[in-house]
C-alpha atoms as a PDB file:
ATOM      1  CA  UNK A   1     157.926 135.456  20.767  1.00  0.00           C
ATOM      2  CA  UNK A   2     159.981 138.426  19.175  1.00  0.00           C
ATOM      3  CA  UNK A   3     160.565 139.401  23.017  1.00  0.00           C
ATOM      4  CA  UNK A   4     162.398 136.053  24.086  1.00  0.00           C
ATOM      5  CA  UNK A   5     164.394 136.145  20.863  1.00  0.00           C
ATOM      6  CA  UNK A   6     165.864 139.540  21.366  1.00  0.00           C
ATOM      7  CA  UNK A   7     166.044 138.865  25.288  1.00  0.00           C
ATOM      8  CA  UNK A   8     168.419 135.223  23.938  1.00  0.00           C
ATOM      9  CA  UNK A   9     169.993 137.674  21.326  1.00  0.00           C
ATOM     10  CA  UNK A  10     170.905 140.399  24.242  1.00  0.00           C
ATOM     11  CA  UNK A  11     171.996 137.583  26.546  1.00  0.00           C
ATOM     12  CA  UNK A  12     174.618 135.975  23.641  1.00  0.00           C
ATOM     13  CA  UNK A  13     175.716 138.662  22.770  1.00  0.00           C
ATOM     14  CA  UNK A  14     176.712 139.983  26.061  1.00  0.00           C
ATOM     15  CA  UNK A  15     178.912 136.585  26.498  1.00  0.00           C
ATOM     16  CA  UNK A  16     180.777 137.036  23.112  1.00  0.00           C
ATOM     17  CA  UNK A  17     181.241 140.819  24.015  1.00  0.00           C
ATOM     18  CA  UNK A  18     182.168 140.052  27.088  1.00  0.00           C
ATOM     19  CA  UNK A  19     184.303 137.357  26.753  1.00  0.00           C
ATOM     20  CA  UNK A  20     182.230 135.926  29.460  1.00  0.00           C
ATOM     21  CA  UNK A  21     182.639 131.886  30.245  1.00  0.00           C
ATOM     22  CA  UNK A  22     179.208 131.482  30.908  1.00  0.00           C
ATOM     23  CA  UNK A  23     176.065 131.490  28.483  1.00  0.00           C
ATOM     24  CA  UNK A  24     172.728 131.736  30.511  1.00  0.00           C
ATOM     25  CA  UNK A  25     169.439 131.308  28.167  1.00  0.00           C
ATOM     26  CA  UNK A  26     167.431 130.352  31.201  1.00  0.00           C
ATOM     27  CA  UNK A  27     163.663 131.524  30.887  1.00  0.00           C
ATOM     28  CA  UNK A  28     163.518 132.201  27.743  1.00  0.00           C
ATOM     29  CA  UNK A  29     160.404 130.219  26.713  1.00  0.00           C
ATOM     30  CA  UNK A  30     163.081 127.990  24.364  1.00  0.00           C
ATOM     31  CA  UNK A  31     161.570 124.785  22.939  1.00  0.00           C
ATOM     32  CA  UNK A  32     164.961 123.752  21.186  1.00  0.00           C
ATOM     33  CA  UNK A  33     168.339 125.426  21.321  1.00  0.00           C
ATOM     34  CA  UNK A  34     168.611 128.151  18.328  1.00  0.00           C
ATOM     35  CA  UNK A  35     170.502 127.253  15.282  1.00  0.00           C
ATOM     36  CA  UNK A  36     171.491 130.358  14.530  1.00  0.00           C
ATOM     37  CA  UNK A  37     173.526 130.842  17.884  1.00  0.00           C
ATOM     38  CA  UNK A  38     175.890 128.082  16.886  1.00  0.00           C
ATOM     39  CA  UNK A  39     177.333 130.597  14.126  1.00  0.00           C
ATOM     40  CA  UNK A  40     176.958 133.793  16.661  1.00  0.00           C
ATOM     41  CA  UNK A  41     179.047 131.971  19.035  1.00  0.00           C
ATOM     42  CA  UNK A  42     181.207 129.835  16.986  1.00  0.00           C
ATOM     43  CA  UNK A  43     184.471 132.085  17.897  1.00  0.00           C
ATOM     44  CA  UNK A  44     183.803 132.146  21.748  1.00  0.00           C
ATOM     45  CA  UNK A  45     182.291 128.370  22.263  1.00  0.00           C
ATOM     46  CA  UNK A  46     185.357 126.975  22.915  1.00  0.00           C
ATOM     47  CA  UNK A  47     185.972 129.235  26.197  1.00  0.00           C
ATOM     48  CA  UNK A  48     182.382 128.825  27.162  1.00  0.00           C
ATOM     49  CA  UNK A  49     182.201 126.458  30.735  1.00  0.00           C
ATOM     50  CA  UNK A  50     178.954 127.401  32.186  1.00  0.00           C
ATOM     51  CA  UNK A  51     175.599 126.979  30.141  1.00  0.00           C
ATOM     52  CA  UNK A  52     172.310 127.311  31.865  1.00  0.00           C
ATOM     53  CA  UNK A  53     169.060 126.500  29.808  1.00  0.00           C
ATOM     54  CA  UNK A  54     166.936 126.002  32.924  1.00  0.00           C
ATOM     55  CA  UNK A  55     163.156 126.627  33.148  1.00  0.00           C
ATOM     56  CA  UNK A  56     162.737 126.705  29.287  1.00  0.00           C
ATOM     57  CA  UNK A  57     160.441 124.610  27.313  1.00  0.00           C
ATOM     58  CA  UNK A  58     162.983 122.588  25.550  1.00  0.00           C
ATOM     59  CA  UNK A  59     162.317 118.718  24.774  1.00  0.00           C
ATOM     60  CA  UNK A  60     165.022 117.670  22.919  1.00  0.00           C
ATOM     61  CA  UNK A  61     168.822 119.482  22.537  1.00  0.00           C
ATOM     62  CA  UNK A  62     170.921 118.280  19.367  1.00  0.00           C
ATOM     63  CA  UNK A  63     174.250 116.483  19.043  1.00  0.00           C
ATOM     64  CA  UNK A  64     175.564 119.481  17.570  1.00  0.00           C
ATOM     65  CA  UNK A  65     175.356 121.478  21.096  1.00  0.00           C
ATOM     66  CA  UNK A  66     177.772 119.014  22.467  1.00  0.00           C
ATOM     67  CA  UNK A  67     180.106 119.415  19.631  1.00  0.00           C
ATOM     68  CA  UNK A  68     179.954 123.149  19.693  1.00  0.00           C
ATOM     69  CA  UNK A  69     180.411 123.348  23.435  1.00  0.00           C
ATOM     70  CA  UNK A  70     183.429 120.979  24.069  1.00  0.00           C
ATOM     71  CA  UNK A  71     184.960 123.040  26.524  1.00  0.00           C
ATOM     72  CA  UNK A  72     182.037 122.512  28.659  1.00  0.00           C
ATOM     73  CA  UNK A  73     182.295 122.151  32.537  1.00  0.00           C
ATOM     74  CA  UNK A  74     178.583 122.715  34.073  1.00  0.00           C
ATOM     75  CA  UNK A  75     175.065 122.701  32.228  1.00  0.00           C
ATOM     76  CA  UNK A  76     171.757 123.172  33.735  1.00  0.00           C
ATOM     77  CA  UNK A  77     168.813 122.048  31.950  1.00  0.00           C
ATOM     78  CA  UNK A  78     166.769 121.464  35.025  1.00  0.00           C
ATOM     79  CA  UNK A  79     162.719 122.537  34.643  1.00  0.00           C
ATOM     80  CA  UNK A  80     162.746 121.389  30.833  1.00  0.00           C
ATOM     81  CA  UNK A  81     160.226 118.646  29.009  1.00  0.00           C
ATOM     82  CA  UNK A  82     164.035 116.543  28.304  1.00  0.00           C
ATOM     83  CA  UNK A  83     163.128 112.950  27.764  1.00  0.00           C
ATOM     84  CA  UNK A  84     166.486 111.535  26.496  1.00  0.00           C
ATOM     85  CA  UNK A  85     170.270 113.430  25.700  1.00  0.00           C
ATOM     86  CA  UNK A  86     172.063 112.677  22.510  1.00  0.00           C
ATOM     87  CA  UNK A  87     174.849 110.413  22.576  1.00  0.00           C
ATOM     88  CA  UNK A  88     177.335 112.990  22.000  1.00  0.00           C
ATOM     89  CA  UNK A  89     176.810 114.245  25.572  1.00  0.00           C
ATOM     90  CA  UNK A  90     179.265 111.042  26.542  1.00  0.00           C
ATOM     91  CA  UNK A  91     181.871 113.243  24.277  1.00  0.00           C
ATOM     92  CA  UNK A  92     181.849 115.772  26.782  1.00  0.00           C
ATOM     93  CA  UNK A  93     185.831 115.622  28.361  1.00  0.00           C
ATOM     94  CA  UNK A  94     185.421 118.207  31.314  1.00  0.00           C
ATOM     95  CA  UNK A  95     181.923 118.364  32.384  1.00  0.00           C
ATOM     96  CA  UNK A  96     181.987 117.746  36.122  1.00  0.00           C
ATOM     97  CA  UNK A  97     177.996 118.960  36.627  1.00  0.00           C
ATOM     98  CA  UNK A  98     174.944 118.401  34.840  1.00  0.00           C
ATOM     99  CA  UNK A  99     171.566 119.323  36.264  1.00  0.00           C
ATOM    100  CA  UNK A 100     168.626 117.406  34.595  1.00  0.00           C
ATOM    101  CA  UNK A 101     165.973 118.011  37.581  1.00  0.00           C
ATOM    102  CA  UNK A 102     162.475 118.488  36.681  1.00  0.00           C
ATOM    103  CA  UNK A 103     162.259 117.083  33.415  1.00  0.00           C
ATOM    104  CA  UNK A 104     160.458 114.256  31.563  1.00  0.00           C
ATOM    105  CA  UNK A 105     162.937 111.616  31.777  1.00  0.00           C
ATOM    106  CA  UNK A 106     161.907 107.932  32.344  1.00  0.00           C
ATOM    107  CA  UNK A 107     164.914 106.282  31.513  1.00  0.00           C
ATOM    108  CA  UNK A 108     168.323 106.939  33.162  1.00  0.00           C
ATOM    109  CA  UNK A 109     170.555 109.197  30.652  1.00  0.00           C
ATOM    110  CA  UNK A 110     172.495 106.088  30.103  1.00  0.00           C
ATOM    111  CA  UNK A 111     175.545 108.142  28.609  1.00  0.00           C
ATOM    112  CA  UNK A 112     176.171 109.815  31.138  1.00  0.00           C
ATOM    113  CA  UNK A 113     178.071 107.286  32.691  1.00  0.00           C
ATOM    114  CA  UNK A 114     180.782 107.405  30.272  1.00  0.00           C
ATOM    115  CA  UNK A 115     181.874 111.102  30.996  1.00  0.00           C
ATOM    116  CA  UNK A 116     184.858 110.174  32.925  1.00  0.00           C
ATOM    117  CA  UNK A 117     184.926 114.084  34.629  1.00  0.00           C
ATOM    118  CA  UNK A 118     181.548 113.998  35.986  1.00  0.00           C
ATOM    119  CA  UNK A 119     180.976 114.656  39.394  1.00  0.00           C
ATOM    120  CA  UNK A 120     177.215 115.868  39.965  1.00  0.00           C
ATOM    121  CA  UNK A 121     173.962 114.538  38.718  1.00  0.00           C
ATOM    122  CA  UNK A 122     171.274 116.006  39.335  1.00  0.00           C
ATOM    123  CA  UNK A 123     167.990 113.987  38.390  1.00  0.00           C
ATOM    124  CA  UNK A 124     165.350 115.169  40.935  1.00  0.00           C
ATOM    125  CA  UNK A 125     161.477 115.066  39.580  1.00  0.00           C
ATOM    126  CA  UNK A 126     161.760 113.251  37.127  1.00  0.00           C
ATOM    127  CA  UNK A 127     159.806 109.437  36.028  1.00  0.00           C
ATOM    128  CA  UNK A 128     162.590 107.590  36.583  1.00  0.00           C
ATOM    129  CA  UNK A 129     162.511 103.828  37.851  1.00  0.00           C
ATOM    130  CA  UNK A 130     165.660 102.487  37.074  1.00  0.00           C
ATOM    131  CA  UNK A 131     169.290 103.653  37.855  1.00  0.00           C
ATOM    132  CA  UNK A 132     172.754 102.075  36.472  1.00  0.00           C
ATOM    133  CA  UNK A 133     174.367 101.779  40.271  1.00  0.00           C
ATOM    134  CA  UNK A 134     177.255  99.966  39.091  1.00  0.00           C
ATOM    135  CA  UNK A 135     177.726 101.890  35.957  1.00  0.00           C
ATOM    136  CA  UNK A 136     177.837 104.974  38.265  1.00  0.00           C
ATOM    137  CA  UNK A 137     179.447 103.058  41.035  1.00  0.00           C
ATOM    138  CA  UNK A 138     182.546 102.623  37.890  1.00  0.00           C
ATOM    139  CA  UNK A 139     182.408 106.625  37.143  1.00  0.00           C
ATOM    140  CA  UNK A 140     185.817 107.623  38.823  1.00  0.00           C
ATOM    141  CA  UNK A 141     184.714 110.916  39.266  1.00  0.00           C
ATOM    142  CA  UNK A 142     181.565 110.929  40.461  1.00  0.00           C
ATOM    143  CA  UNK A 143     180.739 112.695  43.892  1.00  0.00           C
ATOM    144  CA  UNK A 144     176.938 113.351  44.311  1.00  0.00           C
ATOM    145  CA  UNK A 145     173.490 112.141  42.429  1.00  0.00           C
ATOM    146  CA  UNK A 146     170.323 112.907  43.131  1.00  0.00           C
ATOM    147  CA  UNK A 147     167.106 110.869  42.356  1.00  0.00           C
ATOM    148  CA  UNK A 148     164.731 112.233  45.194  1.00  0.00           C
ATOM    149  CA  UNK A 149     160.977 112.326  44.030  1.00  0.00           C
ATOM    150  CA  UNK A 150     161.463 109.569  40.674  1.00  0.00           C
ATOM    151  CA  UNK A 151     159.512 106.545  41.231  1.00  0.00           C
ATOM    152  CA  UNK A 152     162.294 104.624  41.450  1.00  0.00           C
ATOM    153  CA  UNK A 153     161.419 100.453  41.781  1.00  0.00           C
ATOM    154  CA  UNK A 154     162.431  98.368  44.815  1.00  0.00           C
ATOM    155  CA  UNK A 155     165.668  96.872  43.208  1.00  0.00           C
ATOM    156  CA  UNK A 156     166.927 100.235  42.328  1.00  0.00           C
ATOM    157  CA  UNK A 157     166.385 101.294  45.918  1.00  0.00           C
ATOM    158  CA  UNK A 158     167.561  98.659  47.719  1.00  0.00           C
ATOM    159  CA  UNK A 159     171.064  99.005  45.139  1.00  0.00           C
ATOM    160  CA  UNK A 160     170.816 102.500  46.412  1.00  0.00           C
ATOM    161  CA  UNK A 161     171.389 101.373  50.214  1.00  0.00           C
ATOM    162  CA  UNK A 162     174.577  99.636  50.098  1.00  0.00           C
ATOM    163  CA  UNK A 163     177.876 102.057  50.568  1.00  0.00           C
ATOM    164  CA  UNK A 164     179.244 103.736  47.159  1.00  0.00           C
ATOM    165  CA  UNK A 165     182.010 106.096  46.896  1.00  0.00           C
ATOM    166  CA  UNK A 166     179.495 108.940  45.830  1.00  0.00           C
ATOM    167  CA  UNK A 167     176.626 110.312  47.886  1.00  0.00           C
ATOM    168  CA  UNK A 168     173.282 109.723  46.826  1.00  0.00           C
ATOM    169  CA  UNK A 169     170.226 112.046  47.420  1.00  0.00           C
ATOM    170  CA  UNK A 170     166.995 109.819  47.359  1.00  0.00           C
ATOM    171  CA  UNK A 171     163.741 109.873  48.566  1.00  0.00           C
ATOM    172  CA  UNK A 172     164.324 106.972  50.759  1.00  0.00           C
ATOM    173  CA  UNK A 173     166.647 108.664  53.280  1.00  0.00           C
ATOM    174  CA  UNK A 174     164.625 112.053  53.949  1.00  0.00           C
END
C-alpha cells in the first residue's frame, strides 16, 4: 500500500512541477480518488485536461472531483468497479471524452447526456441493458458511443439500428 501511495504522490507531483495538463493515476491499486490530492493540486486543477484513473479499483468517485477538475476535457476510468457517476459530472463544460469501459455499470450514466461538449462514450463491458437513444440522439456534440459486449435488451438494439448523427459501436454490427 505505502508503494502505490508514493508511486500517486510521484505521479502528482510531477504534473504540478511540471505544469503538465494531464494527471495519470492509472494502476495504482486506487479504490477512491485521494482526498488529500484535491489540496496538492488545488493551484494546477484548473489547467488540468487529461485525467486517466484506468485499471484501478475504484467504485465510486465524489462530486467534489468534478468540481475540482472543471477544466476537464478527457477522463478515463475504464477497468474500474464504477456503478453510477455523481451528478456533478453533467457540470462538466468541456469534456468531449469519457471512457467508462469495463466497469460495473448496469444503468446508463444518465447525466451524461447533459454535457453539451461531449463527443465520445465509451461504455464497452459493462451490464448495461438500456440506453437513452434519443437523449443521446439530442447531445449536439456527440460523435461516437460504444456499447459492444453490455447485454443490451431488444428495444435498445433495435433503437440502435435506425440512422443517428453519431456512430455507434455495438455488438450487433461486428
Amino acid at each position: 500500500m505505502a508503494e502505490a501511495v508514493a508511486n500517486v504522490a510521484r505521479r502528482i507531483n510531477a504534473t504540478v512541477e511540471d505544469g503538465k495538463d494531464s494527471l495519470d493515476l492509472s494502476n495504482c491499486k486506487l479504490i477512491s480518488f485521494p482526498d488529500g490530492v484535491f489540496k496538492v493540486l488545488r493551484s494546477v486543477s484548473d489547467n488540468i485536461r487529461i485525467v486517466t484513473l484506468a485499471d484501478n479499483e475504484m467504485k465510486a468517485l465524489s462530486s467534489k472531483f468534478f468540481s475540482t477538475f472543471t477544466q476537464l476535457r478527457e477522463l478515463d476510468l475504464r477497468g474500474n468497479v464504477l456503478t453510477k457517476l455523481p451528478d456533478t459530472v453533467a457540470e462538466m463544460e468541456h469534456l468531449t471524452c469519457i471512457n467508462l469501459a469495463n466497469n460495473s455499470f448496469s444503468i446508463f450514466p444518465d447525466k451524461l447526456t447533459e454535457i453539451a461538449t461531449l463527443e465520445r462514450i465509451n461504455l464497452e463491458g459493462n451490464s448495461i441493458t438500456d440506453i437513452p437513444v434519443e437523449k443521446l440522439s439530442a447531445m449536439p456534440a456527440l460523435k461516437w458511443i460504444n456499447v459492444k459486449s453490455n447485454p443490451l435488451d431488444s428495444n435498445t438494439l433495435s433503437a440502435l439500428q435506425s440512422p443517428h448523427n453519431f456512430d455507434i459501436v455495438s455488438g450487433a454490427d461486428s
